[in-house]
Protein backbone atom coordinates (compact mmCIF):
# COMPACT_ATOMS: atom_id res chain seq x y z
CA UNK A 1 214.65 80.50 42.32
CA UNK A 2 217.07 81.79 39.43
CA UNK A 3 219.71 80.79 41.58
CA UNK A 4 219.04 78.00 42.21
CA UNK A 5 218.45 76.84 38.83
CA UNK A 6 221.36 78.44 37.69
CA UNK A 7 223.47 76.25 40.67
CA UNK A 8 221.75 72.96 39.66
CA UNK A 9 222.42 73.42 35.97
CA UNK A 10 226.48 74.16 36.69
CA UNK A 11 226.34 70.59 38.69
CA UNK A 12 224.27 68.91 36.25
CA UNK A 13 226.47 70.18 33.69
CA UNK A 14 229.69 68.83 35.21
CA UNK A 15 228.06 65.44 36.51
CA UNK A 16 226.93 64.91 33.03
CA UNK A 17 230.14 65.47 31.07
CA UNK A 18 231.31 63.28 33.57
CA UNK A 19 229.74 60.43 34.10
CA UNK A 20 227.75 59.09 31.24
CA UNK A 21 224.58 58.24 31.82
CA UNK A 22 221.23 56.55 29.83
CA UNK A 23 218.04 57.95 29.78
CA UNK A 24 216.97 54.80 31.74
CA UNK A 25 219.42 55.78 34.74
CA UNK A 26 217.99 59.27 34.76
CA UNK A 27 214.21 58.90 34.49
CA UNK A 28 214.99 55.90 37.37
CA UNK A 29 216.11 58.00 39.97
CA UNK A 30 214.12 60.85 38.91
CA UNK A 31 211.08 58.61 39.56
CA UNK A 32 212.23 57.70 42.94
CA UNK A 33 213.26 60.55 44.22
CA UNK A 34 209.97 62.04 42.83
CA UNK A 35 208.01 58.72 44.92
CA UNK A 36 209.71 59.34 47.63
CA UNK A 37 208.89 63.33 48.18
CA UNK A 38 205.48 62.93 47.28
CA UNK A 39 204.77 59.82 49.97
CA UNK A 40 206.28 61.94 52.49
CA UNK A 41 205.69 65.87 52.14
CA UNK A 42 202.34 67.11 51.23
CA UNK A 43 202.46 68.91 48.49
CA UNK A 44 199.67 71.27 49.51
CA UNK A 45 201.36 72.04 52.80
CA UNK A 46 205.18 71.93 51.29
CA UNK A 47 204.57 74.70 48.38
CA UNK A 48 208.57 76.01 49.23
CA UNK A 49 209.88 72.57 48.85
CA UNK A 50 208.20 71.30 45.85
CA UNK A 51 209.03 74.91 44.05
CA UNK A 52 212.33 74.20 44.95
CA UNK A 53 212.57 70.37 43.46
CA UNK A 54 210.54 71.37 40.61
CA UNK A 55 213.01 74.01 39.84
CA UNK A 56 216.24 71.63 40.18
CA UNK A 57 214.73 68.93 38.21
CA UNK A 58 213.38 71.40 35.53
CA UNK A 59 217.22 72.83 34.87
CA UNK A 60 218.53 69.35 35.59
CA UNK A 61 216.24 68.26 32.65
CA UNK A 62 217.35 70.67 30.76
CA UNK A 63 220.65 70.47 31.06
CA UNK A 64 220.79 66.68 30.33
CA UNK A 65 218.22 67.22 27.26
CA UNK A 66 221.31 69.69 25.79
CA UNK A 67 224.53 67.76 26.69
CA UNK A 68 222.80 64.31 24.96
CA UNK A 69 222.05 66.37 22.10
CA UNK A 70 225.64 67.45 21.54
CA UNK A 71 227.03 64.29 22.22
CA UNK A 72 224.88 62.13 20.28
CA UNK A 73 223.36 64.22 17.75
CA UNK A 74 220.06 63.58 19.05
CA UNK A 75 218.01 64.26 22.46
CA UNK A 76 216.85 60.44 22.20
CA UNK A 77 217.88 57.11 20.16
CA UNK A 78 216.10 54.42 20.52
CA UNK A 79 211.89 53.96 21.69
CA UNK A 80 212.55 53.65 25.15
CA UNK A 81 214.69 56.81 24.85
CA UNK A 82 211.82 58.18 24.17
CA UNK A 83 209.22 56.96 26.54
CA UNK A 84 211.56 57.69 29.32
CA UNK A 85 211.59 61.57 28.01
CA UNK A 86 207.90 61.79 27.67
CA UNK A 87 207.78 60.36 31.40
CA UNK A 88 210.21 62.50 32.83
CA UNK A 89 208.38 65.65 31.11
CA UNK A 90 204.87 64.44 31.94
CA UNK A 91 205.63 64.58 35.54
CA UNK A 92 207.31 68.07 35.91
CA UNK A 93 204.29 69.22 33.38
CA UNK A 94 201.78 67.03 36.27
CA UNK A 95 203.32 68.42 39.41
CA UNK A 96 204.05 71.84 37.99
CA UNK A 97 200.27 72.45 37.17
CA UNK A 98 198.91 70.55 40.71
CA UNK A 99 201.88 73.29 42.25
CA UNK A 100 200.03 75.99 40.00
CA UNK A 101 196.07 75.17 41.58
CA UNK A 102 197.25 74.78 44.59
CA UNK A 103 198.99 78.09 45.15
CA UNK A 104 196.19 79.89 43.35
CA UNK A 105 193.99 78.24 46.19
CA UNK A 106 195.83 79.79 48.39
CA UNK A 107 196.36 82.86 47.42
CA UNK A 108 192.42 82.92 46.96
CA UNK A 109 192.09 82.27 50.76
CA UNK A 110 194.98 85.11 51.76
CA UNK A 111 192.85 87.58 49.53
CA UNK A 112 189.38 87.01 51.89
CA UNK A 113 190.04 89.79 54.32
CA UNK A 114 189.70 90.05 57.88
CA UNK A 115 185.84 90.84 58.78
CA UNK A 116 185.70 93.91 60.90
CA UNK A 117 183.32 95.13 63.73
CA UNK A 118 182.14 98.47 62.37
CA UNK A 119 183.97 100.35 64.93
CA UNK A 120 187.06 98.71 64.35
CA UNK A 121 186.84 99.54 60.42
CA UNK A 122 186.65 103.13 61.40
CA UNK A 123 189.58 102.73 63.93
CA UNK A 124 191.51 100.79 60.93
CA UNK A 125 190.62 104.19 58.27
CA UNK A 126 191.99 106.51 61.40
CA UNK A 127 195.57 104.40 61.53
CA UNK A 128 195.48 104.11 57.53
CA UNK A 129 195.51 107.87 57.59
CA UNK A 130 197.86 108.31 60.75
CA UNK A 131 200.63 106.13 58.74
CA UNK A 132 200.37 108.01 55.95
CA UNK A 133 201.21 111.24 57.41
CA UNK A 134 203.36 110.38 60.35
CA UNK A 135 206.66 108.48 60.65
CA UNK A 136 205.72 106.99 64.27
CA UNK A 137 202.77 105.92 65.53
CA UNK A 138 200.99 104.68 68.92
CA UNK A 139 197.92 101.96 68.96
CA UNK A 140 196.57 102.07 72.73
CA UNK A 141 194.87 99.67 74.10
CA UNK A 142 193.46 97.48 76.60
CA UNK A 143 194.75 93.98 76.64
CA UNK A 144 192.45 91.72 74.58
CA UNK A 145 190.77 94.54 72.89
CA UNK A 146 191.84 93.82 69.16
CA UNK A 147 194.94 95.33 68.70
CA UNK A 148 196.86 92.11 66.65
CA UNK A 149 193.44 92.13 65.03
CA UNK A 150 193.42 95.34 63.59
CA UNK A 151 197.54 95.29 62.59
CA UNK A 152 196.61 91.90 61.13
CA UNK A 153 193.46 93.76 58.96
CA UNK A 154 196.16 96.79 58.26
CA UNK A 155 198.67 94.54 57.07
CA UNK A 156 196.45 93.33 54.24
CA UNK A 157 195.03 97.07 53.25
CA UNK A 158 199.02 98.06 53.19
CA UNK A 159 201.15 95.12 51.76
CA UNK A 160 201.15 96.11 48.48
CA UNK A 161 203.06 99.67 49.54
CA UNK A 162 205.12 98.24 52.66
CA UNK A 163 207.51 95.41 53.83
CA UNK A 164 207.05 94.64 57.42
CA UNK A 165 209.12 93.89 60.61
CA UNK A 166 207.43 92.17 63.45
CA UNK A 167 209.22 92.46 66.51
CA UNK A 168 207.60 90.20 69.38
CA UNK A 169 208.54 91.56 72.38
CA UNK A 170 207.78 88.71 74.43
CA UNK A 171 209.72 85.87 72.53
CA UNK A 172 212.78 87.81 71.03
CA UNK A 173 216.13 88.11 73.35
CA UNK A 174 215.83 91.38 74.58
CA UNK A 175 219.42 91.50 75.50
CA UNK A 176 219.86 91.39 71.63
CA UNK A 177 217.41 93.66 70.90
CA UNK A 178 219.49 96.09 68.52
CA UNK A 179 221.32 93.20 66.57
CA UNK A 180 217.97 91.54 66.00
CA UNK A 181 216.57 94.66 64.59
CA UNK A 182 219.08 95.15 62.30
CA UNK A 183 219.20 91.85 60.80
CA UNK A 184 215.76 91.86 60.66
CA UNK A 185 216.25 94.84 58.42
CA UNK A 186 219.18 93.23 56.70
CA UNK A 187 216.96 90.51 55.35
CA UNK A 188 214.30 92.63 54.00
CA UNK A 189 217.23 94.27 52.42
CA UNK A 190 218.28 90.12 50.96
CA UNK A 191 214.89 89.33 49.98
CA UNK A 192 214.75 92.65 47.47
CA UNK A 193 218.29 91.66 46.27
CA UNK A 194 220.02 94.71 47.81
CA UNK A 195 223.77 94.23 49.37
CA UNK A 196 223.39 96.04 53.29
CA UNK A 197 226.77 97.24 53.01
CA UNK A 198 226.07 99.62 56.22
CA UNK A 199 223.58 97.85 57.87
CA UNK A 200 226.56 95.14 58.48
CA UNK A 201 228.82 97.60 59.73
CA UNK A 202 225.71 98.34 62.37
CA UNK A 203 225.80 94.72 62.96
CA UNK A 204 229.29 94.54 63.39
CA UNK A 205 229.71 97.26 65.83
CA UNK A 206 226.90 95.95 68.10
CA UNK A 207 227.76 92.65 68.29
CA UNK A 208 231.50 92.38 68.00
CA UNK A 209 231.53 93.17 72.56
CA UNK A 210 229.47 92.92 75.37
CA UNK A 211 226.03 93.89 76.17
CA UNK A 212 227.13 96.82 78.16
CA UNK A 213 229.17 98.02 75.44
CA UNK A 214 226.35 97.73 72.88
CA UNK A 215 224.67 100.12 74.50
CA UNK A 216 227.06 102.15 74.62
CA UNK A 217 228.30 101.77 70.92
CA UNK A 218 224.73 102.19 69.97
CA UNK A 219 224.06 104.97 72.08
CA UNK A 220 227.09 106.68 70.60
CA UNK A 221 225.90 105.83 67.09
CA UNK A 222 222.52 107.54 67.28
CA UNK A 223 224.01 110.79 69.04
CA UNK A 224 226.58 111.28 66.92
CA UNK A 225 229.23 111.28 69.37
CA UNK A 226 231.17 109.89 66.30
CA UNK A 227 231.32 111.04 62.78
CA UNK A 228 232.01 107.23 61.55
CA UNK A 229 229.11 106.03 63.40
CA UNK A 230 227.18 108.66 62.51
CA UNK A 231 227.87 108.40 59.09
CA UNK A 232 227.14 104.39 59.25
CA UNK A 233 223.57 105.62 60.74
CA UNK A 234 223.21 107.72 57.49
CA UNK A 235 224.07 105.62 54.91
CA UNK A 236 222.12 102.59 56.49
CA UNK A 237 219.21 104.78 56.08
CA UNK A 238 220.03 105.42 52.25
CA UNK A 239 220.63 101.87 51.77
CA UNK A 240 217.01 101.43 53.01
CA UNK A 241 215.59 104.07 50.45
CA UNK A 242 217.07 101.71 47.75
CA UNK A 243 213.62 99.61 48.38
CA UNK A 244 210.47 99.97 46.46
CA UNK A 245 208.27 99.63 48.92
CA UNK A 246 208.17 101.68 52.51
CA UNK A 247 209.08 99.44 55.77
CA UNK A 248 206.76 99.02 58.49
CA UNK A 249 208.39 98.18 62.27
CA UNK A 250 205.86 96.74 64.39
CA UNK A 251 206.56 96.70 68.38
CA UNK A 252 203.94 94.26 69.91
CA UNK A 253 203.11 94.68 73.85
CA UNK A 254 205.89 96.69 74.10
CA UNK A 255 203.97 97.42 77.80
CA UNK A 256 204.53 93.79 78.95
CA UNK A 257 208.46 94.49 78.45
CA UNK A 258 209.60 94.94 82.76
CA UNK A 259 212.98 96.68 81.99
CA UNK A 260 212.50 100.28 81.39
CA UNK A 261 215.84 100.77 80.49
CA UNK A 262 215.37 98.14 77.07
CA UNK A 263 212.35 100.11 76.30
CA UNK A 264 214.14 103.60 76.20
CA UNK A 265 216.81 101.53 73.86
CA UNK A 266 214.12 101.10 71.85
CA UNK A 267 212.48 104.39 71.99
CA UNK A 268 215.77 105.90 70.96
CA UNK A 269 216.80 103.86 67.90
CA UNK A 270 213.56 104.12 66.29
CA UNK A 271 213.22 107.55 66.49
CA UNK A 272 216.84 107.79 64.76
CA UNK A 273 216.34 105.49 62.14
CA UNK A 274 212.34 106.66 61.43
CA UNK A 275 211.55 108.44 58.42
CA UNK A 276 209.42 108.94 55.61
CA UNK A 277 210.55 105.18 54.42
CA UNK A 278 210.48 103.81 57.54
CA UNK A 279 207.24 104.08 59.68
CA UNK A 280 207.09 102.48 63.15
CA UNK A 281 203.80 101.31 65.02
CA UNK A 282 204.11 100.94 68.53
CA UNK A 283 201.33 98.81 70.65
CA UNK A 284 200.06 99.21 74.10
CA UNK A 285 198.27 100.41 76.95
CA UNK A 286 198.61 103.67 78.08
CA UNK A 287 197.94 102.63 81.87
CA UNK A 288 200.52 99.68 82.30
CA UNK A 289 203.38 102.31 80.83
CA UNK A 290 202.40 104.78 83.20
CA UNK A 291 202.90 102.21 86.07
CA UNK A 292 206.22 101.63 84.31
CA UNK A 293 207.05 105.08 84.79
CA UNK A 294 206.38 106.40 81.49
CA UNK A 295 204.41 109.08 82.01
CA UNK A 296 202.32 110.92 78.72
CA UNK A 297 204.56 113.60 78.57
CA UNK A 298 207.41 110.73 77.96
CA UNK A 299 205.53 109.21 75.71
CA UNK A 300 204.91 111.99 73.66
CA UNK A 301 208.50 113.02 73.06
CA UNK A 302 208.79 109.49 71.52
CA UNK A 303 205.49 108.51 70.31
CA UNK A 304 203.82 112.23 69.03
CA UNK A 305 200.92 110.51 67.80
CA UNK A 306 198.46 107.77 69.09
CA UNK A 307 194.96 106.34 68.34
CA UNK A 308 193.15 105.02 70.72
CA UNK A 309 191.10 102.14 70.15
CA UNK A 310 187.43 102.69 70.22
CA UNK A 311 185.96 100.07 73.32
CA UNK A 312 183.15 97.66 72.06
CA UNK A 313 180.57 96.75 73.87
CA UNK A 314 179.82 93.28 75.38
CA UNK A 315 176.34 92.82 72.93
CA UNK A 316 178.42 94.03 69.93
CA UNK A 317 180.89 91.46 70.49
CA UNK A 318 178.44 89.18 71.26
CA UNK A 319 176.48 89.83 67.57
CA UNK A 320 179.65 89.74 65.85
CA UNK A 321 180.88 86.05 67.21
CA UNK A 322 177.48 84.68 66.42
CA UNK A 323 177.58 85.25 62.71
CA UNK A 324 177.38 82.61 60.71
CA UNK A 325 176.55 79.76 64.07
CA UNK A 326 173.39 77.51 63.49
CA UNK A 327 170.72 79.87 65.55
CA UNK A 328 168.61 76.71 66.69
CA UNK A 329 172.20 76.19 68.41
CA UNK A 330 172.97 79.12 69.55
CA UNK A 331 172.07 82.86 68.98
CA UNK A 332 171.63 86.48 70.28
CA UNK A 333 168.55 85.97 71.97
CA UNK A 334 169.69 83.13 74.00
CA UNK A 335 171.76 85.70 75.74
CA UNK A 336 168.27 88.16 76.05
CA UNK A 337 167.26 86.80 79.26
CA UNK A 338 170.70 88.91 81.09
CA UNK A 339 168.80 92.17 79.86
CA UNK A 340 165.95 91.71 81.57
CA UNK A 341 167.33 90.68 85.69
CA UNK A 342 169.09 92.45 88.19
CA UNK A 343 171.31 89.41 89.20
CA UNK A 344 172.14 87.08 86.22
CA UNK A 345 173.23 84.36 87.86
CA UNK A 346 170.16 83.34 90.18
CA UNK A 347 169.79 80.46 87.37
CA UNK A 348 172.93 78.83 88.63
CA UNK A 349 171.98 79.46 92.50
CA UNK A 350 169.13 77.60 91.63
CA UNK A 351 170.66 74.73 90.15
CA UNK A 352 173.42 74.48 92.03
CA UNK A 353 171.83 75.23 95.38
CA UNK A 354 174.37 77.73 96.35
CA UNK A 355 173.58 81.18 98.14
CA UNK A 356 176.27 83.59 96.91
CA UNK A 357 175.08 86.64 94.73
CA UNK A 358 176.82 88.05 91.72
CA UNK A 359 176.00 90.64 90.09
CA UNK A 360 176.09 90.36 85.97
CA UNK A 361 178.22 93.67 84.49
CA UNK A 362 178.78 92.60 80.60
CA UNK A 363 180.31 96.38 79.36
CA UNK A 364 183.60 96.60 78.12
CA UNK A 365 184.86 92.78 78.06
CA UNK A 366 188.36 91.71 75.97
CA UNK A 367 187.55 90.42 72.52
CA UNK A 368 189.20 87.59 73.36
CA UNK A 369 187.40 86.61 76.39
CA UNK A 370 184.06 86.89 74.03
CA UNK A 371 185.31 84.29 71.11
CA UNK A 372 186.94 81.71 73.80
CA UNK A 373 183.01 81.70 75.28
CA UNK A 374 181.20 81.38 72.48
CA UNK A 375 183.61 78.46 71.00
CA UNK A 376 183.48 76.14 74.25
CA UNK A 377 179.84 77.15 74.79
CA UNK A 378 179.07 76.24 71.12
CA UNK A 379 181.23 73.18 71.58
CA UNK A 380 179.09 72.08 74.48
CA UNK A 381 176.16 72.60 73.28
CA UNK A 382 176.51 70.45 70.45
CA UNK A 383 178.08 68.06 72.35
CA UNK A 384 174.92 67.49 74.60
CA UNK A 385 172.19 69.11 72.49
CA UNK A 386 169.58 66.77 73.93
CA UNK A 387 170.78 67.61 77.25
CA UNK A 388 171.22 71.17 77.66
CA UNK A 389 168.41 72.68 75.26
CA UNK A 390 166.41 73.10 78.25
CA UNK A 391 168.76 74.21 80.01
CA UNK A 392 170.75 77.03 77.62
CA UNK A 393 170.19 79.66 80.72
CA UNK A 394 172.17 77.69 82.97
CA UNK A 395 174.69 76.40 80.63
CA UNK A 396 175.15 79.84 79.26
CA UNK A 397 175.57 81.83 82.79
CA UNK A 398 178.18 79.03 83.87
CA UNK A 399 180.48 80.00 80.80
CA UNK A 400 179.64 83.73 81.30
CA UNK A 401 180.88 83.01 84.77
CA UNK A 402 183.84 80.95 83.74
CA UNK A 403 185.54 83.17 80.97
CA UNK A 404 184.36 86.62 82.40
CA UNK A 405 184.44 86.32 85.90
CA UNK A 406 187.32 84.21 86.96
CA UNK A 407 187.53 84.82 90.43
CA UNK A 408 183.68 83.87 90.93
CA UNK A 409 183.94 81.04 88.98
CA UNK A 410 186.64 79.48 91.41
């Protein structure tokens, strides 16, 4: 923000010395403009862009407010001089203090913190304390069993102490993977006004040839095959201890990543750039990476530390989605009568007329699975209260059917 304002007052400077220009030109097109950003960009929704404007306009002000005093003695000279002022000033005052609510609003509603299944808040304390004490970390899991969740809930605990790096495996060019780490940490570096000297020169060397010979720079760069590169390595580090706060690197699904040979690249560089500043969380599931051919003694060597995330029941997911719904809607004990019969689904043979047996298993299910049944079942039963209240078995064992057992359902 300094910079800009320091940008807009050079320009307003020079356009003011010269063109001339009457407080009814300026409070004109300041009006306008003004109009015309407010009719079209919410301002709740568009906090960047009306910071921005409001800075501009505030050193533009200012700027104009000091070059008419020097040239005419006075900021205004006549009544309307005036009355244009006090309008100009009125509406930076008016949209700086809506700006002002509206970003303590949402700060308010960043501050509410994830709700956590009692397990989960113990598995959250175990990584909080893992993090603390180890450079790299592993968060196994299931897909579907809360692993974004809890990094999400972490996140919050930690942001205070940490700047964080996000790579998502599944949207970012792996192919690039190296450069896009490194400008990812180049613009951490930007944002706490740091100049990454080195972490350029990283850059550089990946992406000044082809992918093959990234690798192979890169590879030569974190073995030290080269005392330039090696020295680059080194000093990138440093640069990174120049930050207040420690950096986080978080690897999502790096199990639903096919090429082994990009996830030993990544493997590798981590482990050479880690340290006590730089803390890396890996996610996944131990299963799919042994398919991959990354067995635990593998895994080890790169990832010395894991947690495993503790599995939640089917009835604790349940109780914990249906917190806070309208019980004559919906509620726990709707779900009672699956306790009580061997096959849970004889309500829809019934109805349906249909002779096939399934038998109900509701253990370990995804967390995810749970919420997307609950919110269409909720939706439907409000929907057609009338109709299905006497029928909340039936309705219920066709979603249970439909989100938990897919291949039945068909």
């Amino acid at each position: 923000m300094a910079n800009k304002a320091i940008i807009s007052g050079l320009v307003a400077f020079l356009f003011f010395n010269s063109i001339e220009t009457s407080w009814i030109y300026y409070s004109t097109i300041f009006l306008i403009s003004w109009i015309l950003v407010s009719t079209n960009f919410s301002l709740n929704k568009n906090h960047s862009l009306y910071n921005s404007l409001l800075t501009i306009n505030l050193a533009v002000f200012i700027v104009y407010c000091i070059i008419i005093r020097i040239k005419n003695g006075s900021i205004t000279q006549t009544g309307l001089d005036e009355l244009c002022l006090l309008t100009v000033l009125g509406v930076l005052i008016t949209i700086g203090y809506f700006l002002l609510l509206s970003q303590l609003d949402r700060k308010k509603n960043k501050n509410i913190k994830p709700t956590l299944i009692n397990k989960r808040e113990k598995d959250l304390n175990l990584l909080l304390s893992y993090l603390e004490n180890f450079k790299i970390v592993g968060l196994n899991g299931r897909w579907g069993t809360g692993k974004s969740f809890i990094i999400k809930a972490l996140k919050e605990r930690i942001k205070d102490e940490y700047e964080f790096i996000e790579i998502d495996l599944m949207t970012c060019n792996l192919n690039e993977m190296q450069p896009t780490l490194i400008r990812s940490f180049e613009e951490v570096m930007y944002k706490n006004k740091i100049l990454p000297k080195y972490a350029n020169k990283m850059k550089n060397n990946i992406e000044s040839s082809s992918i093959i010979s990234k690798i192979q720079d890169l590879t030569n760069l974190i073995f030290i095959k080269s005392n330039s590169n090696s020295e680059v390595l080194h000093e990138f580090q440093n640069e990174l201890n120049k930050l207040d706060k420690k950096i986080l690197v978080i690897y999502e699904d790096i199990d639903r990543i096919s090429n082994t040979d990009v996830i030993r690249e990544i493997f590798s560089i981590s482990e050479k750039i880690s340290n006590e500043n730089i803390k890396i969380i890996y996610q996944y599931d131990e299963f799919i990476m042994e398919e991959l051919g990354f067995n635990a003694n593998y895994l080890e060597k790169y990832i010395p530390f894991k947690i495993n995330l503790t599995e939640l029941h089917f009835w604790e997911l349940l109780q914990f989605e249906l917190k806070g719904i309208d019980e004559s809607i919906l509620s726990i004990k709707d779900f009672n009568f699956i306790r009580f019969q061997d096959h849970g689904f004889n309500v829809l043979q019934d109805f349906f007329g249909f002779k096939s047996e399934y038998v109900i298993n509701v253990d370990y299910i995804p967390i995810r699975k749970v919420k997307q049944m609950i919110g269409e079942l909720l939706m439907m039963l409000q929907m057609k209260k009338d109709l299905y209240t006497n029928h909340k078995e039936t309705v219920i064992c066709f979603y249970i059917l439909k989100h938990l057992y897919s291949e039945a359902y068909k």
